[in-house]
Protein backbone atom coordinates (compact mmCIF):
# COMPACT_ATOMS: atom_id res chain seq x y z
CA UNK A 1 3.22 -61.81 -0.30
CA UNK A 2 3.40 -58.35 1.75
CA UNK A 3 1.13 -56.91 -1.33
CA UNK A 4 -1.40 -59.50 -0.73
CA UNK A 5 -1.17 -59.10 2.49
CA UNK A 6 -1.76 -55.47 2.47
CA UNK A 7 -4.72 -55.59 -0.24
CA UNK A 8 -6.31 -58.12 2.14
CA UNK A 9 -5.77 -55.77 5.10
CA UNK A 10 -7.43 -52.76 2.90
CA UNK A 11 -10.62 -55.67 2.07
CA UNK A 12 -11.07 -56.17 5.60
CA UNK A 13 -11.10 -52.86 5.99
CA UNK A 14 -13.73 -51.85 3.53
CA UNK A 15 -15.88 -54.84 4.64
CA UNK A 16 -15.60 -53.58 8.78
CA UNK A 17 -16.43 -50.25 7.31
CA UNK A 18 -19.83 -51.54 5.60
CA UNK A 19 -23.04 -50.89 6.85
CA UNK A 20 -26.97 -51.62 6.25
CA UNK A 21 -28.69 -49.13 3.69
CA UNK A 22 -31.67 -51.65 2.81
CA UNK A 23 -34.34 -50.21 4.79
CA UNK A 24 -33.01 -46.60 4.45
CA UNK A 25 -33.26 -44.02 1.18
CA UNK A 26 -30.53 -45.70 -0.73
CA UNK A 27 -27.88 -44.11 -2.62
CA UNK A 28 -27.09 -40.87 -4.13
CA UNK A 29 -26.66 -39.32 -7.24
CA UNK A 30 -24.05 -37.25 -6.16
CA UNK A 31 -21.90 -40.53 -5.11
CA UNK A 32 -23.35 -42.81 -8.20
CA UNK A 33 -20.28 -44.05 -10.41
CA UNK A 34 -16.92 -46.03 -10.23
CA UNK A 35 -14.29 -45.25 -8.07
CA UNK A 36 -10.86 -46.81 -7.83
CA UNK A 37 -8.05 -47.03 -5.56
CA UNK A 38 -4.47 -48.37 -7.11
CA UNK A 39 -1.48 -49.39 -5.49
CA UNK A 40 1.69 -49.67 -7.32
CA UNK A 41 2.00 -52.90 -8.48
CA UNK A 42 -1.29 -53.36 -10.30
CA UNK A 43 -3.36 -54.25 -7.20
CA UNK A 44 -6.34 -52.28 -6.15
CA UNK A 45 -10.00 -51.36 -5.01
CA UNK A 46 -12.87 -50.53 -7.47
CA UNK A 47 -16.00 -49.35 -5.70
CA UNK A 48 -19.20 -48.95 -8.22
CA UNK A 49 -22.36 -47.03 -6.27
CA UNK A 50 -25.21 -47.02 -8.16
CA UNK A 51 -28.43 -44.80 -7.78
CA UNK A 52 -30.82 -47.47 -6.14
CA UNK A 53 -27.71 -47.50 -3.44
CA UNK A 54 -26.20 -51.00 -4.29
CA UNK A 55 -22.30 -50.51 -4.00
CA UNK A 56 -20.52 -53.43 -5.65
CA UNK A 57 -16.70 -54.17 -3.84
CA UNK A 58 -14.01 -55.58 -6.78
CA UNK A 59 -10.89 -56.45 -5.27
CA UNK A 60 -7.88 -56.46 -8.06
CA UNK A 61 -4.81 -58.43 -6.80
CA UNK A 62 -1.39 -58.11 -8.79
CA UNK A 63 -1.93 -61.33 -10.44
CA UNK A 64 -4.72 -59.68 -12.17
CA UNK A 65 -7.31 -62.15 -10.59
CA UNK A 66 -10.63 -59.81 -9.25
CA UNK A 67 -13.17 -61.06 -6.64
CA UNK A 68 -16.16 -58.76 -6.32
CA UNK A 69 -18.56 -58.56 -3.66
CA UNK A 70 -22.27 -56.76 -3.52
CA UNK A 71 -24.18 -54.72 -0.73
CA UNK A 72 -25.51 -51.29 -0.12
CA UNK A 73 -24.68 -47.88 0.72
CA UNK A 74 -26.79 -45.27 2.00
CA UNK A 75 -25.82 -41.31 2.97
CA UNK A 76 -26.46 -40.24 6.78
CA UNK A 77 -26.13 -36.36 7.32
CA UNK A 78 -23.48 -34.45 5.73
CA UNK A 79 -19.95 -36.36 5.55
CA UNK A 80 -21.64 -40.06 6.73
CA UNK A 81 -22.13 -42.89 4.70
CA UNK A 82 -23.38 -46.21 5.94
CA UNK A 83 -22.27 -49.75 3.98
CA UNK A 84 -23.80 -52.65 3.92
CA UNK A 85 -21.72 -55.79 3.36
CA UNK A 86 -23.32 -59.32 1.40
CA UNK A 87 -23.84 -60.87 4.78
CA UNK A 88 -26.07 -57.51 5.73
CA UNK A 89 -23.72 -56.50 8.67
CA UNK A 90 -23.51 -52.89 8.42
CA UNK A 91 -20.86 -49.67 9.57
CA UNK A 92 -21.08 -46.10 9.83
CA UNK A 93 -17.93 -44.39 8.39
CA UNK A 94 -17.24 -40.75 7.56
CA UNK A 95 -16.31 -39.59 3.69
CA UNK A 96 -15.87 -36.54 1.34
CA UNK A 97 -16.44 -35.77 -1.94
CA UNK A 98 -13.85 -33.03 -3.36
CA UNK A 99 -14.53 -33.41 -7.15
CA UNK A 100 -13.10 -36.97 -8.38
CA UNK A 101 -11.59 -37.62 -5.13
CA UNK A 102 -13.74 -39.45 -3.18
CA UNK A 103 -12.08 -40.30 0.58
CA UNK A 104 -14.02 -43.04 3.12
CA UNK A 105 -12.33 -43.46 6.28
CA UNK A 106 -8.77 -42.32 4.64
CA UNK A 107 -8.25 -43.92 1.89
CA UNK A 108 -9.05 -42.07 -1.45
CA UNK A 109 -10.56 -43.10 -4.58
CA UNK A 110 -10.53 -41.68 -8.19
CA UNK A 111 -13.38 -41.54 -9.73
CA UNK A 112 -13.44 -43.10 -13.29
């Protein structure tokens, strides 16, 4: 229960974080791919940015079941990306890029 809990915590997270990138230049190549974030027990966060900046969500709970989710992402300035959630709300948050680690707002993702 405190696994879902936290993996729910981490999706809220995420989803506060997005932001609106429809109107904007989209994504980046230098962001384009699949990302993922695993916790111990077989939970986890798979992010998948694509060039025309859609940035698909898949949440991975322990029981295996997945529940994605699809907005946008677009990069602001050096170090800010904004992410767009489905319902269009949108959130500025800071991230790096250090080879396959990719980091938004402190929590770091692998690319795959």
């Amino acid at each position: 229960m405190k696994k879902r809990l936290a993996i729910t915590l981490i999706a809220v997270l995420v989803l506060t974080l997005a932001a609106c990138g429809g109107g904007g230049s989209g994504g980046s190549d230098s962001l384009s791919g699949t990302y993922v974030f695993e916790s111990g027990d077989g939970s986890g966060i798979k992010l998948v940015f694509s060039r025309d900046g859609t940035l698909v969500t898949t949440f991975v709970w322990p029981d295996g079941e997945e529940h994605s989710l699809e907005g946008g992402y677009e990069i602001q300035g050096d170090g800010v990306i904004i992410i767009t959630d489905p319902d269009g709300d949108a959130s500025e948050s800071e991230y790096s890029l250090d080879g396959s680690a990719l980091t938004i707002d402190g929590i770091t993702y692998t690319k795959k």
